[in-house]
Protein backbone atom coordinates (compact mmCIF):
# COMPACT_ATOMS: atom_id res chain seq x y z
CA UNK A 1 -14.39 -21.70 11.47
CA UNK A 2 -11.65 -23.82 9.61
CA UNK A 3 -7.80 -21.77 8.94
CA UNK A 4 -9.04 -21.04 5.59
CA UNK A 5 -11.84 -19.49 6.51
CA UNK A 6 -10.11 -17.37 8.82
CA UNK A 7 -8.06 -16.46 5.93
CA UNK A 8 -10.56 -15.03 4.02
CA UNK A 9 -12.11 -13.16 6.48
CA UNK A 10 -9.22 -11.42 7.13
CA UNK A 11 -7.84 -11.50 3.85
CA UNK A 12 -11.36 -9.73 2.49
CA UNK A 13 -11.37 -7.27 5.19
CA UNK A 14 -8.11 -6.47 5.12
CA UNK A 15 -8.63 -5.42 0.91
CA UNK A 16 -12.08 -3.35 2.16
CA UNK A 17 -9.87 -1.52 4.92
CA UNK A 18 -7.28 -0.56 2.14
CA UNK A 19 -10.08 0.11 -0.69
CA UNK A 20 -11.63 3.01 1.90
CA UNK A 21 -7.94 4.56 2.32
CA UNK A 22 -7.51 5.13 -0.93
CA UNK A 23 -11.13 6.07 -2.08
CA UNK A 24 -10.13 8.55 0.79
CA UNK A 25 -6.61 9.20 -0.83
CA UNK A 26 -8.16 9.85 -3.98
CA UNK A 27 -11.25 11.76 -3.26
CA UNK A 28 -8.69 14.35 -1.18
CA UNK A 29 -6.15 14.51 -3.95
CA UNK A 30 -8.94 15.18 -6.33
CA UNK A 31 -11.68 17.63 -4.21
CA UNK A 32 -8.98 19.36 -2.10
CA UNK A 33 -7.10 20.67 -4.83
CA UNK A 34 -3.86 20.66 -2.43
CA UNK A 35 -2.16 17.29 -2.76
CA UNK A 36 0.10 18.16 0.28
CA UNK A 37 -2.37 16.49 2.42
CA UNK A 38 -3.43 13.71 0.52
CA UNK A 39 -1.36 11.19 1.63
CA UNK A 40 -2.73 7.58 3.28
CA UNK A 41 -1.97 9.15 7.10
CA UNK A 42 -3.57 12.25 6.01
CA UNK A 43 -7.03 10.72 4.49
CA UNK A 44 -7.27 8.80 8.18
CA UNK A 45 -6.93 12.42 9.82
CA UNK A 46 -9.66 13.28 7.10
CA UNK A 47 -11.79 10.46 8.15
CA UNK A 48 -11.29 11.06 11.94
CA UNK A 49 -12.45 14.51 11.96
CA UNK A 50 -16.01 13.49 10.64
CA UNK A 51 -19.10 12.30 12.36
CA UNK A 52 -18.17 9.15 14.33
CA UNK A 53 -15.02 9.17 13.09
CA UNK A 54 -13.40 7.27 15.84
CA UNK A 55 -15.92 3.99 14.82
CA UNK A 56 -14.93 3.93 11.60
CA UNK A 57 -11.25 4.36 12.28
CA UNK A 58 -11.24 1.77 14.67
CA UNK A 59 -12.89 -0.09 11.94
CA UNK A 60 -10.52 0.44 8.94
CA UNK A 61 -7.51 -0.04 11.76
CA UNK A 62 -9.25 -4.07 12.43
CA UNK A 63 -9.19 -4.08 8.71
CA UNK A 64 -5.59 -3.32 8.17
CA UNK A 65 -4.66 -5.59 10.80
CA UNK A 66 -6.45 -8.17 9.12
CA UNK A 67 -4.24 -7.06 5.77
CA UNK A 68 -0.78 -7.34 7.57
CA UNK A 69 -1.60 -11.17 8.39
CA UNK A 70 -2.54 -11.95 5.19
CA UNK A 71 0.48 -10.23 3.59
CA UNK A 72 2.21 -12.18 6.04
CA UNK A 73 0.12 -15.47 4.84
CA UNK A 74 1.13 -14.62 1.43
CA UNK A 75 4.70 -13.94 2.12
CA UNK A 76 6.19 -16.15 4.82
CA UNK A 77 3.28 -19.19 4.76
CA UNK A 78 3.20 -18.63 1.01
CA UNK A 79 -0.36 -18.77 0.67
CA UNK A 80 -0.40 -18.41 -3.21
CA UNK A 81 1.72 -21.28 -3.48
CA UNK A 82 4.40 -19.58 -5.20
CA UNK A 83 6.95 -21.60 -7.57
CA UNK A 84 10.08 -22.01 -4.95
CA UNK A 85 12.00 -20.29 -7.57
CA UNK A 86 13.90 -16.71 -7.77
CA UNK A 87 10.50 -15.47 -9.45
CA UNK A 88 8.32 -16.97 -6.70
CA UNK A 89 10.75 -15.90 -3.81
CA UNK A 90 11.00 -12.07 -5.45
CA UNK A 91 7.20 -11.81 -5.21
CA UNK A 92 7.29 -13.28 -2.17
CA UNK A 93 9.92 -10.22 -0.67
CA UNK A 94 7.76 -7.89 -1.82
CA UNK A 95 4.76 -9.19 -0.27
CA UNK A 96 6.80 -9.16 3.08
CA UNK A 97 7.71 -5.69 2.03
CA UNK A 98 3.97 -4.68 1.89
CA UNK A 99 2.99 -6.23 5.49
CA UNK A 100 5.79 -4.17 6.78
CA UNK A 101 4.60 -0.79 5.24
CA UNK A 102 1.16 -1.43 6.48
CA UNK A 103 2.33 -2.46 9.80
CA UNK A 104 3.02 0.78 10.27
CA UNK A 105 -0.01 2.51 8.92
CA UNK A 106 -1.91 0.14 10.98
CA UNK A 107 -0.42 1.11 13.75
CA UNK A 108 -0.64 4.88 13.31
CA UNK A 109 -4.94 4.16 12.66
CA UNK A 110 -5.08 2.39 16.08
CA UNK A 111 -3.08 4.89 17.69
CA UNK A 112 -5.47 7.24 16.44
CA UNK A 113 -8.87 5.68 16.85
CA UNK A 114 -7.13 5.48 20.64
CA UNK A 115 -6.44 9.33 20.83
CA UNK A 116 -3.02 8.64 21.62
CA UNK A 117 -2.45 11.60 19.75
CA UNK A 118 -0.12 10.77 17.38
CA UNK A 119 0.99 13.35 14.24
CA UNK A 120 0.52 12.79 10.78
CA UNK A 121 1.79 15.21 9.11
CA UNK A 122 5.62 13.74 8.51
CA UNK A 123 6.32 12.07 5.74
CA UNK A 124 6.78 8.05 5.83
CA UNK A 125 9.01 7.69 2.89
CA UNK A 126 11.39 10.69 4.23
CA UNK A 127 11.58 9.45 7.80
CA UNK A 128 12.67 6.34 5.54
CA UNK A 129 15.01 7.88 3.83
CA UNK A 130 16.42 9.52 6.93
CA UNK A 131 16.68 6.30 8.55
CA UNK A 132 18.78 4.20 5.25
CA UNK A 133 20.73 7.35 5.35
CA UNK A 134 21.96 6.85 9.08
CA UNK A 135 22.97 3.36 8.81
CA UNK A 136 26.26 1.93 7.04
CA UNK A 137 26.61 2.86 3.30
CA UNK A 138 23.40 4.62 4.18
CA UNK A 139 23.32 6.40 0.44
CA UNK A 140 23.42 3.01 -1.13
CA UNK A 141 20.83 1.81 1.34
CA UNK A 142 18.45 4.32 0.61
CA UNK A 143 19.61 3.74 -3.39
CA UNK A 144 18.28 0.19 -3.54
CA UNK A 145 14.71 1.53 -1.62
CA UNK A 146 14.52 4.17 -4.64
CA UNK A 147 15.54 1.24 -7.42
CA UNK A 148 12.70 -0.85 -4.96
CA UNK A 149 9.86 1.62 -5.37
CA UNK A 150 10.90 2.24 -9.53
CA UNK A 151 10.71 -1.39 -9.80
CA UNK A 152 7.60 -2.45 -8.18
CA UNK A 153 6.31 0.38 -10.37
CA UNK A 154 7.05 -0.62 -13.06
CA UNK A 155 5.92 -4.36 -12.00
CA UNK A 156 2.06 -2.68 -10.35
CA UNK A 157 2.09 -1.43 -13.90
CA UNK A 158 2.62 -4.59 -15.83
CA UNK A 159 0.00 -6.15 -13.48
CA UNK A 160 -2.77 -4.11 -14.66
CA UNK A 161 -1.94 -3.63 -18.01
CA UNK A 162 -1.35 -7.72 -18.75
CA UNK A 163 -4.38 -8.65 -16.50
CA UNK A 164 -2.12 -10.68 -14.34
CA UNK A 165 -4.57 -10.22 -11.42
CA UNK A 166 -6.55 -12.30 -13.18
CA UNK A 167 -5.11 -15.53 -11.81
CA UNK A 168 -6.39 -14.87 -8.44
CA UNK A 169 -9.79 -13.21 -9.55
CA UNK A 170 -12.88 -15.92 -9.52
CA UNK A 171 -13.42 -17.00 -12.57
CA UNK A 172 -17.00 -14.86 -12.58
CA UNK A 173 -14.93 -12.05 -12.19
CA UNK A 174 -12.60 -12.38 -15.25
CA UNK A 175 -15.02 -10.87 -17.88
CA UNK A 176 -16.10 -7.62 -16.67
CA UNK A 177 -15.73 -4.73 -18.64
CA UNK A 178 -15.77 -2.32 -15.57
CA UNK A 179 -13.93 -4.94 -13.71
CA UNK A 180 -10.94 -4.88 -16.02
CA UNK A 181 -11.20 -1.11 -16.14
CA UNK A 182 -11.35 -0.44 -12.35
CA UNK A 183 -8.45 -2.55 -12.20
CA UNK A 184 -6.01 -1.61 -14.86
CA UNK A 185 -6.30 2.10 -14.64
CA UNK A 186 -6.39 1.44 -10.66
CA UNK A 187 -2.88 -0.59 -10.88
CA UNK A 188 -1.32 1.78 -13.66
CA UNK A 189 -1.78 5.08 -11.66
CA UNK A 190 -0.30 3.78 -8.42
CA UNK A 191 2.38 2.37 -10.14
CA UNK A 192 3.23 5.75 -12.11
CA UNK A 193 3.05 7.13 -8.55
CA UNK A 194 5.86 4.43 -7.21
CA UNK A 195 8.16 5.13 -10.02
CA UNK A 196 8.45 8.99 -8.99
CA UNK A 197 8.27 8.75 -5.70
CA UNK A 198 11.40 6.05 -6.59
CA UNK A 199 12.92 8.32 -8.54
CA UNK A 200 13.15 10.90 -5.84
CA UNK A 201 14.75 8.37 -3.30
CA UNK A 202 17.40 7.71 -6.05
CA UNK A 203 17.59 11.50 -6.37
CA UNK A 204 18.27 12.36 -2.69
CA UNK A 205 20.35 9.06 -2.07
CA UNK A 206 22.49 11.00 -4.81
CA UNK A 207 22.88 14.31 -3.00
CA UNK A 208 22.53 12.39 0.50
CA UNK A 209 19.64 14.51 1.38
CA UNK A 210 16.79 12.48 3.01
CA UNK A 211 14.50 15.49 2.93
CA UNK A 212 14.92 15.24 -1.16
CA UNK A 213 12.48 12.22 -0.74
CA UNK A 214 9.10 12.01 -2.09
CA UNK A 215 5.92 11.01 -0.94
CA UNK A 216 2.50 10.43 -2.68
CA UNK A 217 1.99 13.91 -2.08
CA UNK A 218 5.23 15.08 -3.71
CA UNK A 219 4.63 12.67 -6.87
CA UNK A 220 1.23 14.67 -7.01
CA UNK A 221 2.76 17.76 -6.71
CA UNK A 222 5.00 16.75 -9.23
CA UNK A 223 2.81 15.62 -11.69
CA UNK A 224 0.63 18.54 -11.53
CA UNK A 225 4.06 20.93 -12.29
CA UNK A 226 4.16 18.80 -15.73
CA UNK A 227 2.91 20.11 -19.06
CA UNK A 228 -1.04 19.82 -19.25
CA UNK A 229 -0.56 19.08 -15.09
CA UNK A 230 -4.03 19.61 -14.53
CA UNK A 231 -5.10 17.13 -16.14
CA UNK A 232 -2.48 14.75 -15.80
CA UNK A 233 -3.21 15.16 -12.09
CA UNK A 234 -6.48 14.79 -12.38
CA UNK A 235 -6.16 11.79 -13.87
CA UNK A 236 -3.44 10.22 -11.46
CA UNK A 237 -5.81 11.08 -8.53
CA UNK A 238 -9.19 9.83 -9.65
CA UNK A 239 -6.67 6.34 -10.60
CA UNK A 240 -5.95 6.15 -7.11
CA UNK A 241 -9.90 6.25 -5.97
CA UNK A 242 -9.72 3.62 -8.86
CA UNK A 243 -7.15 1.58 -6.81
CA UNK A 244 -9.61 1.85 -4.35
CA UNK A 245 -12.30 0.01 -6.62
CA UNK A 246 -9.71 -2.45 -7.38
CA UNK A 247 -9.21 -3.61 -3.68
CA UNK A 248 -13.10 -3.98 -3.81
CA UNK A 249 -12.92 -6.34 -6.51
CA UNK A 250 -10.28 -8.06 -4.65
CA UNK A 251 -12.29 -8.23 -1.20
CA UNK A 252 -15.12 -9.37 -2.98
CA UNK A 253 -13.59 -12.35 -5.67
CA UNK A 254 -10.00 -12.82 -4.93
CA UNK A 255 -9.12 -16.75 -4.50
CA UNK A 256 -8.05 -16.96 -0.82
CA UNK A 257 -6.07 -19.93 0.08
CA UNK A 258 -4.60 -21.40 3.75
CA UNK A 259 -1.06 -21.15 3.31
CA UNK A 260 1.31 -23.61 3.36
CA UNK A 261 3.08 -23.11 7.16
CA UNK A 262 0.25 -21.21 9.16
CA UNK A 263 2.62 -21.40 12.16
CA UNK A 264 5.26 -19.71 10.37
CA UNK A 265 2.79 -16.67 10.28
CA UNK A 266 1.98 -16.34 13.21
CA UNK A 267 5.46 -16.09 14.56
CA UNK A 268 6.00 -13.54 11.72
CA UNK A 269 3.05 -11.78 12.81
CA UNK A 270 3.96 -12.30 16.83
CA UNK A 271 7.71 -10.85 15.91
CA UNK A 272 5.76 -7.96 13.66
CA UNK A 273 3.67 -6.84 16.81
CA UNK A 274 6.88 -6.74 18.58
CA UNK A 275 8.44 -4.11 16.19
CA UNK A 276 5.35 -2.09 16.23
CA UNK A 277 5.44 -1.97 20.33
CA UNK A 278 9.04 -0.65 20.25
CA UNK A 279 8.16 2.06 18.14
């Protein structure tokens, strides 16, 4: 098996371990009725607590492994082949930005298909918030991770709506009608969900309250408190199992290329595992 091969394995299951999360985070959001436990730790708790549970944990845990590298081929080895521009390197930060968020959620499915015994109930983005808020102009800190999360909103958004996942679909792909509709509504939901849950970091780095920050469960909640909530949630969650769909489509034709410095990522990767073991 050549590098780019390996790629694609990895890169493929790394999209089907992601596309079962969120089928998960969507089906939970949309069946339970309580969005308080719908978030991405929550639907593996979900998932554990059925028959064989462990397996398939284990399973989507291999799969988001196989993610982190190739964020980490997209990001450090540049495995897109980026322009070497201020364009190309801001995609290329937030690619980074991904491996590290799934790092963790990686880490919290092996821990659990272990039965290390682990909680899930906290949420991510307020031990986040917490943590900004600790260090050195800490309000600031956790400022620029709301502005963050409003922007890449705002940018998942523009993704599905222009079709600019496009350029790495096969070209077979391109034409679907349910194609283009799994993946625009898909994109446009989560990135609603990333502007709120931005605006509440921006709204607790303002009263310097880290428990003020949101989660996917609090943008639910949130949506659902709107005018016509009930539906609006509705349709926020069942965009989220459409996320899901979308990661399909990307396991099954996204153009997979070796990037450019396949050393680079393994040291990135190497240096990742390291964080993860001081945790």
């Amino acid at each position: 098996m050549n590098a780019r091969s390996k790629f694609q394995w990895m890169a493929r299951a790394g999209y089907s371990a992601r596309a079962a999360v969120f089928f998960l985070v969507g089906g939970l959001a949309l069946f339970s009725g309580l969005s308080s436990g719908s978030g991405t730790k929550s639907a593996l708790d979900a998932l554990l607590r059925q028959p064989f549970g462990r397996v398939w944990v284990s399973l989507i845990a291999l799969g988001l492994i196989g993610f982190v590298i190739w964020r980490l081929a997209q990001s450090i080895g540049n495995a897109d082949h980026q322009q070497h521009d201020a364009k190309g390197l801001t995609i290329r930060v937030a690619l980074f930005g991904s491996a590290l968020v799934y790092i963790g959620l990686a880490y919290y499915a092996v821990d659990q298909a272990l039965g290390l015994g682990s909680q899930g109930n906290g949420s991510g983005e307020k031990g986040l918030a917490a943590w900004a808020m600790s260090q050195p102009f800490g309000r600031y800190l956790a400022g620029l991770i709301g502005l963050g999360f409003v922007i890449g909103g705002i940018v998942t958004i523009a993704k599905g709506v222009l079709r600019r996942y496009e350029r790495y679909l096969a070209p077979e792909a391109r034409g679907s009608g349910p194609i283009k509709f799994a993946c625009i509504y898909g994109l446009s939901a989560r990135g609603i969900l990333f502007v709120i849950v931005g605006g509440f970091f921006l709204y607790a780095a303002l009263h310097v309250t880290p428990e003020k920050a949101g989660s996917i469960s609090d943008a639910l909640n949130w949506v659902r408190s709107l005018p016509f909530g009930s539906i609006l949630y509705t349709v926020v969650a069942v965009g989220l199992a459409s996320f899901g769909a979308y990661n399909l489509v990307q396991a099954r034709y996204r153009i997979v290329q070796e990037p450019e410095s396949g050393k680079g990522v393994k040291n990135a990767f190497r240096q990742s595992a390291r964080i993860v073991q001081a945790r």
